[in-house]
Protein backbone atom coordinates (compact mmCIF):
# COMPACT_ATOMS: atom_id res chain seq x y z
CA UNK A 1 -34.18 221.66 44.82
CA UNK A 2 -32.15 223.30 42.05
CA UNK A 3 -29.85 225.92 42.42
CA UNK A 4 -31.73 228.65 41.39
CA UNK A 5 -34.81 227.55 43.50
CA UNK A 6 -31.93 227.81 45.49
CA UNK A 7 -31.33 231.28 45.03
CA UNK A 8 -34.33 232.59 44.72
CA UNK A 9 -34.94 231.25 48.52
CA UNK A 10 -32.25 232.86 49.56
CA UNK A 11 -33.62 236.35 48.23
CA UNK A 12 -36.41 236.24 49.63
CA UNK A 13 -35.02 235.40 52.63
CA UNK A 14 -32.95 239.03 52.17
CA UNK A 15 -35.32 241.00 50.73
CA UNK A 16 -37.51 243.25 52.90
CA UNK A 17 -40.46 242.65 50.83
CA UNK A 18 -41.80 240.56 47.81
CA UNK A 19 -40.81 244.02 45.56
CA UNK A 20 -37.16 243.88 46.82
CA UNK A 21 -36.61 240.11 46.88
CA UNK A 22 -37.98 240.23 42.86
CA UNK A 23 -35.58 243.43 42.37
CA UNK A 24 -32.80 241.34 43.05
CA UNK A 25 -33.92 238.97 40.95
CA UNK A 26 -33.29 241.24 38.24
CA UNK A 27 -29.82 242.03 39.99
CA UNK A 28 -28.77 238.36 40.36
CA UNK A 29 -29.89 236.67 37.60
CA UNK A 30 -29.23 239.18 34.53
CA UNK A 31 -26.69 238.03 32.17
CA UNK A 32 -26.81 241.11 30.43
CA UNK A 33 -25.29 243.22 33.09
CA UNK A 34 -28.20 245.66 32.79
CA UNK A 35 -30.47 243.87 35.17
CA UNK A 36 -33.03 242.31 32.21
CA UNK A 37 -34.18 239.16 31.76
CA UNK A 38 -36.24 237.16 29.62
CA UNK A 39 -40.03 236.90 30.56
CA UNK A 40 -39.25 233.18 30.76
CA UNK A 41 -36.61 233.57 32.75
CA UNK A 42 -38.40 235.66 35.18
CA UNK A 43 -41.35 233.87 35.00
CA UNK A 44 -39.42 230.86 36.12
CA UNK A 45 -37.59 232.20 38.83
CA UNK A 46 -40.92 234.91 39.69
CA UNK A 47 -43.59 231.79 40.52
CA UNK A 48 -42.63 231.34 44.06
CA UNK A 49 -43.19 234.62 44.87
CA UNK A 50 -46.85 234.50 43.02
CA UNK A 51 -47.12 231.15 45.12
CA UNK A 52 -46.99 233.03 48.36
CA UNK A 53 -47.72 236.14 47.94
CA UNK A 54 -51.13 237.53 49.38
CA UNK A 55 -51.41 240.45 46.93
CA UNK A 56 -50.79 238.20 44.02
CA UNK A 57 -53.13 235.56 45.13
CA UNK A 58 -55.54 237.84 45.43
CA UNK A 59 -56.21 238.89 42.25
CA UNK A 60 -57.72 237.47 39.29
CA UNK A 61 -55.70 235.37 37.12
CA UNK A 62 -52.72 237.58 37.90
CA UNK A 63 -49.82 235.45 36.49
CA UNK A 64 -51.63 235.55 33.31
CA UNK A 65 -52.33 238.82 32.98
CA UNK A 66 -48.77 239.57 34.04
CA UNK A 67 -47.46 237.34 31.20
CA UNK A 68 -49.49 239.21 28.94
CA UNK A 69 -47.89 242.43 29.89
CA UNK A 70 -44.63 241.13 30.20
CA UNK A 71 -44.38 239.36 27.06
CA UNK A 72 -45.79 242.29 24.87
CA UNK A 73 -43.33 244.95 26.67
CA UNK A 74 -40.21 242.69 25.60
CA UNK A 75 -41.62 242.53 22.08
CA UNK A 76 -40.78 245.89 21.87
CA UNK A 77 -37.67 245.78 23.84
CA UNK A 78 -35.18 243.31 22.06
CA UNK A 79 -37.22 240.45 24.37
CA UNK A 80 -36.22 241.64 27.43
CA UNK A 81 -37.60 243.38 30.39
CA UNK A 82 -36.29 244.72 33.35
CA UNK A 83 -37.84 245.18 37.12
CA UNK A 84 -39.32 248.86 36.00
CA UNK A 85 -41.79 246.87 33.30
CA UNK A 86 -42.40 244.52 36.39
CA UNK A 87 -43.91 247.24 38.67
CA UNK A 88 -45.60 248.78 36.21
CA UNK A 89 -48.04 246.36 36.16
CA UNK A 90 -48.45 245.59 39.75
CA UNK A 91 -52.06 246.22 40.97
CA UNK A 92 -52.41 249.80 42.51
């Protein structure tokens, strides 16, 4: 296990729900200082929560269609996107 499979474990683990645990993701792992990261940076540290989550099992080729979000909102936003663009796409 690497460090930040590490980490993200550890989130998880203090999060009260998938939501929180990826919030801190944001927290934790921005070197920006404004809680952003790349979408392959959270797409790497995000797939064990996809994994194992019920929601995001459920629905049809979520990851994908997240990606696809994700990657077009950082186009627009110097490559970046924060926990905000992440919830905005969640299923409702």
């Amino acid at each position: 296990m690497n460090w930040k499979e590490f980490i993200v474990l550890l989130l998880s683990l203090e999060g009260e729900d998938v939501l929180q645990a990826v919030q801190l993701l944001f927290e934790v792992f921005s070197d920006e200082g404004d809680c952003s990261l790349t979408v392959g940076e959270f797409l790497e540290l995000f797939k064990p929560f996809a994994a194992r989550d019920r929601l995001m099992k459920s629905v049809d080729r979520f990851v994908e269609k997240l990606t696809a979000h994700l990657e077009e909102t950082a186009a627009a936003k110097n490559g970046r996107i924060s926990f905000d663009d992440f919830i905005y796409h969640l299923p409702r």
